[in-house]
C-alpha atoms as a PDB file:
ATOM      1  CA  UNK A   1     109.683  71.107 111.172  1.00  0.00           C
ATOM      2  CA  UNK A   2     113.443  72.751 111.492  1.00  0.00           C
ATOM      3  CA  UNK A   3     114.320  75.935 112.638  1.00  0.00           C
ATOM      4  CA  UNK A   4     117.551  77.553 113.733  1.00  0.00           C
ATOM      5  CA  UNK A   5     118.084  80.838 115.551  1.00  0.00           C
ATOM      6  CA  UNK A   6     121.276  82.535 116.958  1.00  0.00           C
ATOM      7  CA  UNK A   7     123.148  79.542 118.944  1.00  0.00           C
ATOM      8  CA  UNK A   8     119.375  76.953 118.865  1.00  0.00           C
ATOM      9  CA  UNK A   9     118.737  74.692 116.971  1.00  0.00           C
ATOM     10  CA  UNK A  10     114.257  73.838 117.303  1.00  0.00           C
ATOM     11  CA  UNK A  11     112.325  70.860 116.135  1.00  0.00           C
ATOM     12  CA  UNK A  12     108.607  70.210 116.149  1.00  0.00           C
ATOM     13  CA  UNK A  13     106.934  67.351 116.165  1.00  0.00           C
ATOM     14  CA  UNK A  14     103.150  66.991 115.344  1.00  0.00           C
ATOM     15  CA  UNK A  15     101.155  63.859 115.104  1.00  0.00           C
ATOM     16  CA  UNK A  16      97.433  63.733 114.054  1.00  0.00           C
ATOM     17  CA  UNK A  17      95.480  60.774 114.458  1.00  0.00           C
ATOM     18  CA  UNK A  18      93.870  60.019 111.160  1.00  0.00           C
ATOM     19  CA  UNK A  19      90.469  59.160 112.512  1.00  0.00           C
ATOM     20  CA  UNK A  20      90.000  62.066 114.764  1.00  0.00           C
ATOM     21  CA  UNK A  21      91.883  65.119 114.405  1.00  0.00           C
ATOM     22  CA  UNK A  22      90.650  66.791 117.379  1.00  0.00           C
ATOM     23  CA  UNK A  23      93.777  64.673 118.873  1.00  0.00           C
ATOM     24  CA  UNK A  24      96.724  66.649 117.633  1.00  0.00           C
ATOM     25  CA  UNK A  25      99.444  66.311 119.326  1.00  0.00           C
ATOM     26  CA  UNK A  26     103.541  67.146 119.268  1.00  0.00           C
ATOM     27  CA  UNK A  27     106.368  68.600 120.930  1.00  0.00           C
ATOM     28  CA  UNK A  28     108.826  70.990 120.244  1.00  0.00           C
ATOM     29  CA  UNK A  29     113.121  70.342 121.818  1.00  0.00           C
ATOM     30  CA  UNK A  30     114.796  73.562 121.665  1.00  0.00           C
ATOM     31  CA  UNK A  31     118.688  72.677 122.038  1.00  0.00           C
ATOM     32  CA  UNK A  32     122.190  73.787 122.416  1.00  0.00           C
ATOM     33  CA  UNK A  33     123.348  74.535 118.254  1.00  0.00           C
ATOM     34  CA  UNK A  34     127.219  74.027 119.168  1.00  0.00           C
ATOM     35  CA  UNK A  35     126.628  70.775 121.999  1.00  0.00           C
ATOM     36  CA  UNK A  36     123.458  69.954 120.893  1.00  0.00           C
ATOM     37  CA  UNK A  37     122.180  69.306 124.196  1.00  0.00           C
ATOM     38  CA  UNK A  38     118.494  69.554 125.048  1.00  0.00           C
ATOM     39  CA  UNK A  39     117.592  73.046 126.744  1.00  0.00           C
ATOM     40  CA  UNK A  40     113.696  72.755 126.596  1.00  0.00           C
ATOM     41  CA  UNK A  41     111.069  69.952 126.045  1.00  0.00           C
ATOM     42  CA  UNK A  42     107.561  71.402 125.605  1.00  0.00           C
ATOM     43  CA  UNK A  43     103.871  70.920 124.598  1.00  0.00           C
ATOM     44  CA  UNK A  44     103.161  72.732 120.972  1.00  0.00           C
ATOM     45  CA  UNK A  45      99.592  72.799 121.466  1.00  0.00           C
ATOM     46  CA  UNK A  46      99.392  76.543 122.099  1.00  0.00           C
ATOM     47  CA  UNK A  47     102.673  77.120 119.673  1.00  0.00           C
ATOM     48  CA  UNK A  48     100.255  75.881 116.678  1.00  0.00           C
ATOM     49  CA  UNK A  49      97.125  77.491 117.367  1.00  0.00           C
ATOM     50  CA  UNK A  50      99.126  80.922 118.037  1.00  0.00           C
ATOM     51  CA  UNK A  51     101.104  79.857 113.772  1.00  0.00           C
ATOM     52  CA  UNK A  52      97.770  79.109 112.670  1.00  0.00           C
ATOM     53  CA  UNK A  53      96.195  82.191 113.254  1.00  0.00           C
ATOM     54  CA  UNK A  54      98.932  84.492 112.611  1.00  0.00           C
ATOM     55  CA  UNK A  55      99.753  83.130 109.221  1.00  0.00           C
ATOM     56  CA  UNK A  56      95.851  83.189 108.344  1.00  0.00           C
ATOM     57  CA  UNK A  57      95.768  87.007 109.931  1.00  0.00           C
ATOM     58  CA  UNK A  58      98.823  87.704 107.765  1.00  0.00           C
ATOM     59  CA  UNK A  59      97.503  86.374 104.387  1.00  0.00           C
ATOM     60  CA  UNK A  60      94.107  88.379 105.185  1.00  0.00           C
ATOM     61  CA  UNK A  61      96.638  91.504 105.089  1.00  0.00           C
ATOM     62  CA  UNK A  62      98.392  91.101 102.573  1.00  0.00           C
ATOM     63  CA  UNK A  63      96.362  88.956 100.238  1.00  0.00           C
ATOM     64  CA  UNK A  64      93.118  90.552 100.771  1.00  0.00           C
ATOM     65  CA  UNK A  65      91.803  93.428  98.101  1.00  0.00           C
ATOM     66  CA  UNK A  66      90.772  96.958  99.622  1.00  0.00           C
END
């Protein structure tokens, strides 16, 4: 999963075990968009669970009747 921001280029990498999904993993490298050097190396746990529920919280808002 791309992204690009500014002068960054950001990947993420998830992997789900087929048999047990509880074990989702991945990582997301946030690097230099010019040199393309690594700047950051981190767990996307937290990342994930924070994209999950916003885009849920934002369909509920928009999506929802009142």
């Amino acid at each position: 999963m791309p992204s690009f921001y500014e002068n960054y280029n950001g990947t993420k990498l998830i992997e789900i075990t087929p048999d047990n999904e509880a074990r989702l993993r991945g990582i997301f490298l946030l690097s230099d968009r010019e040199t393309m050097k690594p700047l950051v190396l981190m767990d996307t746990r937290a990342i994930t669970a924070m994209r999950t529920g916003a885009v849920s919280g934002l369909g509920m808002k928009y999506l929802a009747s009142d």
